[in-house]
Protein backbone atom coordinates (compact mmCIF):
# COMPACT_ATOMS: atom_id res chain seq x y z
CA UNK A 1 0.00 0.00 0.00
CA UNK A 2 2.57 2.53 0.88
CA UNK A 3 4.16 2.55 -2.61
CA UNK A 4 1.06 1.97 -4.23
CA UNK A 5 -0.54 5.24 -3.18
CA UNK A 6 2.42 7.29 -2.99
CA UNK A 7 1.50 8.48 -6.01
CA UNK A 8 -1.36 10.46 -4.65
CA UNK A 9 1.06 12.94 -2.96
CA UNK A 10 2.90 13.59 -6.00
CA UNK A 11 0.10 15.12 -7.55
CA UNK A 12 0.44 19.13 -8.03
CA UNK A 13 -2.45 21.49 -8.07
CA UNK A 14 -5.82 20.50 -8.43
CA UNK A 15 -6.83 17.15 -9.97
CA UNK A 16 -8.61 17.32 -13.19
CA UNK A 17 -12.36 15.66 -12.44
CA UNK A 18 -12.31 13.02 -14.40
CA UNK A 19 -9.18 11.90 -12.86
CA UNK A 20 -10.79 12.35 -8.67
CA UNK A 21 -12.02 9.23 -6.88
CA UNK A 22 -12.83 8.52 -3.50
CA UNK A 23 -10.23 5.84 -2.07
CA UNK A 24 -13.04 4.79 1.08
CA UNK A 25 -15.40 3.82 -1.36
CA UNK A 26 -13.09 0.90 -3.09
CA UNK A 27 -11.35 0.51 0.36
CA UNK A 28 -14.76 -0.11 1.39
CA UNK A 29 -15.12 -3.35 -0.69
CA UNK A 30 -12.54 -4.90 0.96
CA UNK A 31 -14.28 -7.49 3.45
CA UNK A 32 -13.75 -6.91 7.32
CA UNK A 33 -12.86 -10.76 8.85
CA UNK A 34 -12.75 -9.41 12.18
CA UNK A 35 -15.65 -10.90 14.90
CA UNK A 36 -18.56 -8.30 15.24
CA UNK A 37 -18.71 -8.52 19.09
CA UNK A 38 -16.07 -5.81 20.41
CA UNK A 39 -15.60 -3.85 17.51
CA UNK A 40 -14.08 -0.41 18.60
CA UNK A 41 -12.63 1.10 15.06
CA UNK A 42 -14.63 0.74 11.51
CA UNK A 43 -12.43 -1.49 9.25
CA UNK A 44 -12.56 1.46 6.22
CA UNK A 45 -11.57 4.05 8.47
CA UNK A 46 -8.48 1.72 9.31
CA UNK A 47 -7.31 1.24 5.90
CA UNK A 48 -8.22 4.75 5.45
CA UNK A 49 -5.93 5.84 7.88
CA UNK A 50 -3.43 3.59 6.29
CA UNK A 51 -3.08 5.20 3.40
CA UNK A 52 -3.40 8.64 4.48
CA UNK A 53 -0.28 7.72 6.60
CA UNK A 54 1.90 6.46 4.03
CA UNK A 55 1.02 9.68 2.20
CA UNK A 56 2.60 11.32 4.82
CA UNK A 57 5.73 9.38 4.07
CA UNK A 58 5.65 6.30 6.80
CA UNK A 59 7.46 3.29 5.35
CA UNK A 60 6.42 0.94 7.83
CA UNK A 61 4.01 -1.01 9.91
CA UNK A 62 4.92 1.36 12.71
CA UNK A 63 5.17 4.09 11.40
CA UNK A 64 1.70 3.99 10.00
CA UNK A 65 0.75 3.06 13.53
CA UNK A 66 2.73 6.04 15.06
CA UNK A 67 1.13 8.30 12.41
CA UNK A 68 -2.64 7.36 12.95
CA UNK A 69 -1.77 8.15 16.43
CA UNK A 70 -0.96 11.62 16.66
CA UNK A 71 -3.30 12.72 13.99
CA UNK A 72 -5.60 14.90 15.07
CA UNK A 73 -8.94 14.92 15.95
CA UNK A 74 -10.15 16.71 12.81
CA UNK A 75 -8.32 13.93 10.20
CA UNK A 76 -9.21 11.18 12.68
CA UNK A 77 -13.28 12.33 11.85
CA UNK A 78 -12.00 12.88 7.85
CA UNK A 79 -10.82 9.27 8.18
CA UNK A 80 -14.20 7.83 9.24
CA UNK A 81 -13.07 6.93 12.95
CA UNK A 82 -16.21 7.45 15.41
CA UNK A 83 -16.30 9.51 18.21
CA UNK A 84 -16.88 8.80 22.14
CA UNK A 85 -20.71 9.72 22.44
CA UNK A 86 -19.96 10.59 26.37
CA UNK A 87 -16.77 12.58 25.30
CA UNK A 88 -17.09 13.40 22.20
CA UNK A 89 -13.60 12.51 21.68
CA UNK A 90 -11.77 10.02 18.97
CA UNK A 91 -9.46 7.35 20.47
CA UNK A 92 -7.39 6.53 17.60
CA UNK A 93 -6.55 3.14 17.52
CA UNK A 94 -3.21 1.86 18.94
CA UNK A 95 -0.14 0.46 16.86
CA UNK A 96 -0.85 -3.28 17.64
CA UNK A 97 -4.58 -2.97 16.15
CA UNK A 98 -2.84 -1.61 13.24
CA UNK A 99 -0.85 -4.16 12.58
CA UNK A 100 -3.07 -6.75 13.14
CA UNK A 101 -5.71 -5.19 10.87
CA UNK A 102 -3.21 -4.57 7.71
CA UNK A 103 -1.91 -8.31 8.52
CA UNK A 104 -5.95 -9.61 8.56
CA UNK A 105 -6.88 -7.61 5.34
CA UNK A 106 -7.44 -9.97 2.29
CA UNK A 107 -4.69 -9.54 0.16
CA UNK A 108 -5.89 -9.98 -2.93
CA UNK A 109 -9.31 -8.01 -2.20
CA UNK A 110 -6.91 -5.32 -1.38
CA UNK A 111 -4.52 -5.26 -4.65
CA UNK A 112 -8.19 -5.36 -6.52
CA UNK A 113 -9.09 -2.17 -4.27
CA UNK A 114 -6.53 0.05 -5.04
CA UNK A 115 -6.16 -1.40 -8.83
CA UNK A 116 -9.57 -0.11 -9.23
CA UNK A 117 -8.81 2.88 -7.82
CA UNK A 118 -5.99 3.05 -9.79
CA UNK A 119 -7.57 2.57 -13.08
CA UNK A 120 -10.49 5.13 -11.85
CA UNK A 121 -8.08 7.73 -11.24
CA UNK A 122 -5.91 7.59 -14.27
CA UNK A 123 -6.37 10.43 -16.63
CA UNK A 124 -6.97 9.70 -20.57
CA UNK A 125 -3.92 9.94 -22.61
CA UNK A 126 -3.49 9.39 -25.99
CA UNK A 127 -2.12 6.46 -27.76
CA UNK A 128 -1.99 2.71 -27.34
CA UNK A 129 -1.91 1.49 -23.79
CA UNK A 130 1.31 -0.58 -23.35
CA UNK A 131 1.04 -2.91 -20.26
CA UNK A 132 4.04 -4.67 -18.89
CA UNK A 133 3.50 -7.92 -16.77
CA UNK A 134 5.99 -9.40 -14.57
CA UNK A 135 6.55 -11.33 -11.21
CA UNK A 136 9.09 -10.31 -7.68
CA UNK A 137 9.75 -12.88 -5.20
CA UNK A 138 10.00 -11.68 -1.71
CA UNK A 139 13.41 -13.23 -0.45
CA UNK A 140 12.82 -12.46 3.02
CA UNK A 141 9.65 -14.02 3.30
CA UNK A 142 11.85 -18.06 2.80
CA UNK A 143 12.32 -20.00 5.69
CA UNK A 144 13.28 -23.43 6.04
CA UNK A 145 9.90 -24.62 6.03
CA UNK A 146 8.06 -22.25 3.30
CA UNK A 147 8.95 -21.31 0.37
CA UNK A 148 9.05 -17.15 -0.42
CA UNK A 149 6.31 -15.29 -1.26
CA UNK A 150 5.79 -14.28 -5.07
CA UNK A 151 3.71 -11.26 -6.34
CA UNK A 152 2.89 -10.60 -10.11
CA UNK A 153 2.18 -7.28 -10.78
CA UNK A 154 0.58 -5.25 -14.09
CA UNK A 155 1.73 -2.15 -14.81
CA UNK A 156 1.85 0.31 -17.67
CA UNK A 157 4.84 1.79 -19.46
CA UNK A 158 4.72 4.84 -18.19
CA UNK A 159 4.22 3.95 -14.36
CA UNK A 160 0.64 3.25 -13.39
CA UNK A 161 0.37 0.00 -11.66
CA UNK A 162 -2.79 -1.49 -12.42
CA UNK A 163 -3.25 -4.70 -10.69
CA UNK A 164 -1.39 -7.00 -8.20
CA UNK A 165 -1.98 -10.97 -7.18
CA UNK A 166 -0.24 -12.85 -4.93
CA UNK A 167 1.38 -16.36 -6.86
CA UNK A 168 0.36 -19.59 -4.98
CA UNK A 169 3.25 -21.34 -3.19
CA UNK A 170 2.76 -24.33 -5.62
CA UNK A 171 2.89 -22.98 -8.37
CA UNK A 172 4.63 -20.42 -10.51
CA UNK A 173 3.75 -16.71 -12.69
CA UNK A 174 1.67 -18.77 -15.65
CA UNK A 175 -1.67 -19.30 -14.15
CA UNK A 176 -1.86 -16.09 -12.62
CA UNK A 177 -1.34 -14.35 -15.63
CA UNK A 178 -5.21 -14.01 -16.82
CA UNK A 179 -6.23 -13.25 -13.37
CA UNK A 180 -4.35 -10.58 -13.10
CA UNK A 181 -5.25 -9.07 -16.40
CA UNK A 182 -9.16 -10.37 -16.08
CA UNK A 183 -10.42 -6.85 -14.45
CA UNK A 184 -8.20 -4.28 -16.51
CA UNK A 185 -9.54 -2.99 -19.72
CA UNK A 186 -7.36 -4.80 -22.43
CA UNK A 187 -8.95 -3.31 -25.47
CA UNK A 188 -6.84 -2.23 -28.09
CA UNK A 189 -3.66 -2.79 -25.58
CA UNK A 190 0.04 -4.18 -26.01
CA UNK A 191 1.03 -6.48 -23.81
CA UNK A 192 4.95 -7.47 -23.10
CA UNK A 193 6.21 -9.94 -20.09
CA UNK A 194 9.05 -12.24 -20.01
CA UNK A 195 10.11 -15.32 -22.11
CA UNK A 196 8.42 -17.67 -19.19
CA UNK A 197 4.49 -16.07 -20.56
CA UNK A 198 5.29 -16.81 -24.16
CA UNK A 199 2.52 -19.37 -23.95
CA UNK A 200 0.16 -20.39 -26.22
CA UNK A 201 -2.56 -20.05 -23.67
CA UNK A 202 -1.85 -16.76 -23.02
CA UNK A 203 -2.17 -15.26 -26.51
CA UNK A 204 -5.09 -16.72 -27.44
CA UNK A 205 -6.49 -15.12 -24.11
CA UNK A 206 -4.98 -11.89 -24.76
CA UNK A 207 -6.79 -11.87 -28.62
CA UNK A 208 -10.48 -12.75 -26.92
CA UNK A 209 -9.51 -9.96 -24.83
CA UNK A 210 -9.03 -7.60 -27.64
CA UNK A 211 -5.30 -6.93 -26.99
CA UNK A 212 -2.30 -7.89 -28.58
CA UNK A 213 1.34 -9.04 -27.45
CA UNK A 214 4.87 -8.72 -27.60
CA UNK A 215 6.46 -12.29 -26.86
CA UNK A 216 9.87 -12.86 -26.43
CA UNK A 217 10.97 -16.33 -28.19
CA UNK A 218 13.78 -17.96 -26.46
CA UNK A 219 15.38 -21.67 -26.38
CA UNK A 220 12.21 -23.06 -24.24
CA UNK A 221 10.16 -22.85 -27.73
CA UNK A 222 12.94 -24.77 -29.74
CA UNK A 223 11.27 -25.27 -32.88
CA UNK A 224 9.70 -21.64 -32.65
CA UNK A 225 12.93 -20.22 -32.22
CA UNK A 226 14.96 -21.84 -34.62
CA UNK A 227 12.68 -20.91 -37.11
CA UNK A 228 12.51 -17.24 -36.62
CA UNK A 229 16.59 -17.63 -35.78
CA UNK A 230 16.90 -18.89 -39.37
CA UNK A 231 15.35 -16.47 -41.59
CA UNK A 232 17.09 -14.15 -43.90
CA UNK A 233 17.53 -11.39 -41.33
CA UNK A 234 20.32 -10.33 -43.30
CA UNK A 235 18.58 -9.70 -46.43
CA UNK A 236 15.48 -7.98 -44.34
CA UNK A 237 15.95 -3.78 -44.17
CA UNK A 238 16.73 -2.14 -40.90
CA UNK A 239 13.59 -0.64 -39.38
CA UNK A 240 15.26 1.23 -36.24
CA UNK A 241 18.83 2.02 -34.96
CA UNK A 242 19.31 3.54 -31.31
CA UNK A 243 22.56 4.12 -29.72
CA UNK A 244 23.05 5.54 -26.37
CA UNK A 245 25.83 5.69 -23.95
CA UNK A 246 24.82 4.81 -20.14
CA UNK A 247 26.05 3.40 -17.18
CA UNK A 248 29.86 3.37 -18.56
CA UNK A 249 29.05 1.77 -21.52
CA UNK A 250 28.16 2.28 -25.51
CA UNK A 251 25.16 0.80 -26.69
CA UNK A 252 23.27 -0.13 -30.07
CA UNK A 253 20.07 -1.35 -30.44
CA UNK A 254 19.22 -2.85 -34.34
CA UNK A 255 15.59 -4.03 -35.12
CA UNK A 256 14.26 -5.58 -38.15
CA UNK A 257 10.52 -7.31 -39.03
CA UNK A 258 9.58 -9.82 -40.83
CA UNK A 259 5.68 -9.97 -41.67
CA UNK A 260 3.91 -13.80 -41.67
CA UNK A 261 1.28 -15.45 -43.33
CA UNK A 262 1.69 -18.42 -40.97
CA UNK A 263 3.73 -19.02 -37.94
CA UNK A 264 3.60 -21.06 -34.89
CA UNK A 265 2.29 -18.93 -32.53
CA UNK A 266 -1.46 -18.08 -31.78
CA UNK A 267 -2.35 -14.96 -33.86
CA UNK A 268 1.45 -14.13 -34.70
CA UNK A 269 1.35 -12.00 -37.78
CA UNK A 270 5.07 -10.65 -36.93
CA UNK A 271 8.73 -11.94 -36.61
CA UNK A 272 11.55 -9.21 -34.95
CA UNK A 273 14.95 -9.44 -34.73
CA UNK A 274 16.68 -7.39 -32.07
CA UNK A 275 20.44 -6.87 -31.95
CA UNK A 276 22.02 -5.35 -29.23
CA UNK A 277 25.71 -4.31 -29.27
CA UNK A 278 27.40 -3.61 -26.09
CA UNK A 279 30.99 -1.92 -25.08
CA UNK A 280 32.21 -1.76 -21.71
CA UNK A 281 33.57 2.08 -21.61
CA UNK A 282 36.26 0.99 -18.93
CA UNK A 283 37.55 -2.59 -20.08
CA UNK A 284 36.79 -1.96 -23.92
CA UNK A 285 34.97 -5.27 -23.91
CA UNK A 286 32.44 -6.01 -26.50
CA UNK A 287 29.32 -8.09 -26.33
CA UNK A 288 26.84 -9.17 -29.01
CA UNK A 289 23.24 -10.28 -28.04
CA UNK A 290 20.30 -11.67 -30.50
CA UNK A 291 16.35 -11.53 -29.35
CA UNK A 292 13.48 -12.58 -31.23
CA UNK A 293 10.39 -11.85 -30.35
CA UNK A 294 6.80 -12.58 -32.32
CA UNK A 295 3.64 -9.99 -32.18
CA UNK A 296 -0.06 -9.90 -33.24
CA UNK A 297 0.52 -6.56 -34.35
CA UNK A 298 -0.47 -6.67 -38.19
CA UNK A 299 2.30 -5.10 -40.18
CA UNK A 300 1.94 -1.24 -40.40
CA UNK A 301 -0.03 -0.66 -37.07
CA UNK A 302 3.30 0.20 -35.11
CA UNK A 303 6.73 1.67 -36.80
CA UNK A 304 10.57 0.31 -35.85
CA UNK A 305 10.40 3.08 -33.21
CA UNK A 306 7.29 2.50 -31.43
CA UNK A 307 8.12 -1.29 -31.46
CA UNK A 308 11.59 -0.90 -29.89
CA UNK A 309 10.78 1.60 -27.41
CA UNK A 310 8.07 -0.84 -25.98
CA UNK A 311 10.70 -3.33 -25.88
CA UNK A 312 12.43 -1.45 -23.78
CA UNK A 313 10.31 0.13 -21.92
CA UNK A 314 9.07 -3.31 -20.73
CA UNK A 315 11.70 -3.23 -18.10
CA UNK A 316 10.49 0.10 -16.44
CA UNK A 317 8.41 -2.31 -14.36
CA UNK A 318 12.17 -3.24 -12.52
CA UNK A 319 13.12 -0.23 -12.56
CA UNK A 320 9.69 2.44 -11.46
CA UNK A 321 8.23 -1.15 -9.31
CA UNK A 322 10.69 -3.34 -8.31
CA UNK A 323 13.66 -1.44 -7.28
CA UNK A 324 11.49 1.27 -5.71
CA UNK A 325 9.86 -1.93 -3.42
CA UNK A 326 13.19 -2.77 -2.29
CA UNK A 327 15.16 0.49 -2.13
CA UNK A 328 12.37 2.49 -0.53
CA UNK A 329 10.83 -0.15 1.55
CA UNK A 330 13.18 -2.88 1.96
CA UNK A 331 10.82 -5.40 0.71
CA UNK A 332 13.65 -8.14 0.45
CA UNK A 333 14.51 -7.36 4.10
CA UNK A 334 11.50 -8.08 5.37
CA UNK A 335 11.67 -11.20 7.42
CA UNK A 336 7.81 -12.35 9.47
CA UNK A 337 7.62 -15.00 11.80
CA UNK A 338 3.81 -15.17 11.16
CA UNK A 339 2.07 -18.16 10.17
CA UNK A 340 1.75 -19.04 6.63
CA UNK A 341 -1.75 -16.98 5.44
CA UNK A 342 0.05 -13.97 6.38
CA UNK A 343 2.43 -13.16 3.79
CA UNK A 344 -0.65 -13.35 1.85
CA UNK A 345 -1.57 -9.83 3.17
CA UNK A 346 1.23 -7.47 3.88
CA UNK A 347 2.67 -7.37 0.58
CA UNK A 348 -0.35 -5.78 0.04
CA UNK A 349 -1.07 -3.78 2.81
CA UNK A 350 1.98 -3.02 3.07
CA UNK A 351 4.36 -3.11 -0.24
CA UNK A 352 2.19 -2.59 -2.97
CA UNK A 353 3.79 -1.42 -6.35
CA UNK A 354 4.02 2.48 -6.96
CA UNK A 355 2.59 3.67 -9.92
CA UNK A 356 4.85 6.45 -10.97
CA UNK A 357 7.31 6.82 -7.97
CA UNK A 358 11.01 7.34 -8.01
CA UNK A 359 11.44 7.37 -4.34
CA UNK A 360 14.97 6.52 -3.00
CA UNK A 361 15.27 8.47 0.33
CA UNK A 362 16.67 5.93 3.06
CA UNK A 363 13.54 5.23 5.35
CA UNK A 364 14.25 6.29 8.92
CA UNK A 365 11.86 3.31 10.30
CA UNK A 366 11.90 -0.08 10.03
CA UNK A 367 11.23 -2.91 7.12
CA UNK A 368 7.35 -3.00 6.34
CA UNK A 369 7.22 -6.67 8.31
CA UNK A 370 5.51 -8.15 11.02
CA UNK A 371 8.92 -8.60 13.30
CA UNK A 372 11.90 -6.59 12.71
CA UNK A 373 14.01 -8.37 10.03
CA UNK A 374 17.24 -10.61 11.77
CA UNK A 375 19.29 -8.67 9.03
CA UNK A 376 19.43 -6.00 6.42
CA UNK A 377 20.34 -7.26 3.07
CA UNK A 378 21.36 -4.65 0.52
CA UNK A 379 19.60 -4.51 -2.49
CA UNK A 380 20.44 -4.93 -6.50
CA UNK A 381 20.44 -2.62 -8.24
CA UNK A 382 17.63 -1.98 -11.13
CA UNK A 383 18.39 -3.71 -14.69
CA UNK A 384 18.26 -2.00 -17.64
């Protein structure tokens, strides 16, 4: 959650209308699994409060807690939190029933929450809606009797996370791929992910959907592979050239496409050829790299540039999602002692991917986890 909506407090000025939406009212669909005898604090206002906290820059579990704390009376009534009727006063709820509430949320009913909200509050823009899918595991979440928690996430090119699910234990990113994508508008979209959702399955779900792909081919299709490998790329003109120079190093980026009549692939109308040249600025070391990739794209609909710059741009999802999840809020650091079914919520509640954010400040409060973590584990840093 705390990445997820930081978002909100980047906005400047005034929000266009179309773009408002009231965050209690999808919050609100999120079922409450606590016991109705003894209820003190309504279960919006909680996750309300939340939110509104990690808006205010809180990074973790306690510091959400600490936050909701000292509010004052005015946000505590903003936040849907009930007053004393002999008082009049709000008790705002301690740091333990916090906790326990962001670890009892539903996880899932959560990520569909804020994804709606998401989606709700995103402003039109123009062109083609480019959608980038991939999965993070949660390394500090192992122990030596479960195995780590994995999220798959959805978000667009340029930064607006639009759905999250949590992976079953027993199993892996491929059958959570159309439930992720099953309540996001698809129409008309391109949608990239990694070599491991280059499934059959997948496109033909993507084309009922109205969308169309952009699947990288790699050894684990070996007849699919070898047969794009082995056409006359040589004899096929050069639709885009990039070069840039980053990170100590010179790089070139060649694409070509070939149009089909028949391939392989479910609703493949397009073969590409990506060669990437690489030299090390310090050692002088050069490195050659070949990727194919099929698309549904019928020829025309997309030129060399638009084709490699999605190609790219798929791994903005490391870079806007991932990194920011571990940087900012020391995601792989996170270490809970909980039973299993709770993992299931705090990525959630408490890690959710940030739509647009490029937050790197060091947080001043602990890992978002349950316990504090046994050790701090520096992170990678983002890929390319």
């Amino acid at each position: 959650m705390p990445s997820c909506l930081q978002q909100l407090g980047e906005v400047s000025g005034s929000a266009p209308l179309e773009t408002a939406a009231d965050l209690r009212s999808y919050l609100a669909t999120v079922p409450d699994p606590r016991a109705r005898r003894g209820i003190r604090h309504p279960w919006t206002a909680m996750l309300t409060s939340a939110a509104a906290a990690v808006l205010a820059g809180a990074v973790s579990i306690t510091a959400i807690g600490e936050w909701v704390a000292d509010a004052p009376q005015r946000v505590l009534a903003l936040l849907g939190f009930r007053p004393d009727p002999l008082t009049g006063l709000i008790r705002p709820p301690h740091a333990t029933t916090v906790r326990l509430v962001l670890a009892a949320a539903d996880g899932d009913a959560l990520d569909r929450a804020i994804g709606d909200f998401l989606q709700e509050r995103q402003a039109p823009s123009p062109g083609r809606k480019v959608i980038a899918v991939d999965g993070k595991t949660l390394r500090g979440s192992r122990s030596a009797t479960r195995a780590a928690t994995a999220l798959i996430a959805a978000m667009t090119h340029s930064g607006q996370v639009l759905a999250q699910r949590q992976i079953d234990r027993k199993s892996n990113e491929i059958p959570a791929f159309a439930p992720l994508l099953d309540g996001i508008d698809l129409t008309d979209a391109v949608i990239t992910a990694d070599a491991l959702h280059t499934q059959h399955d997948h496109a033909s779900y993507l084309h009922e959907r109205g969308a169309h792909y952009l699947a990288v081919i790699k050894r684990n299709h070996p007849g699919l592979h070898e047969r794009i490998r082995r056409l006359p790329w040589r004899d096929i003109p050069l639709d885009h050239v990039d070069r840039t120079r980053a990170h100590h190093r010179d790089e070139i980026r060649r694409l070509k496409t070939a149009a089909f009549a028949h391939i392989d692939y479910p609703h493949a109308r397009q073969a590409l050829q990506v060669v990437r040249w690489r030299r090390d600025m310090g050692t002088g070391k050069l490195t050659t790299e070949r990727i194919y990739l099929v698309t549904s794209l019928p020829p025309g609909t997309a030129d060399g540039s638009q084709l490699a710059a999605w190609i790219r741009g798929h791994w903005n999802i490391e870079n806007q999602l991932h990194h920011v999840r571990d940087r900012t809020f020391h995601e792989d650091a996170s270490h809970t002692s909980a039973p299993a079914t709770y993992p299931a919520s705090w990525p959630a509640c408490a890690t959710s991917p940030s739509a647009s954010t490029t937050r790197t400040a060091t947080p001043t409060s602990q890992p978002l986890s349950a316990t504090p973590p046994e050790t701090t584990c520096g992170p990678s840093p983002p890929s390319d």
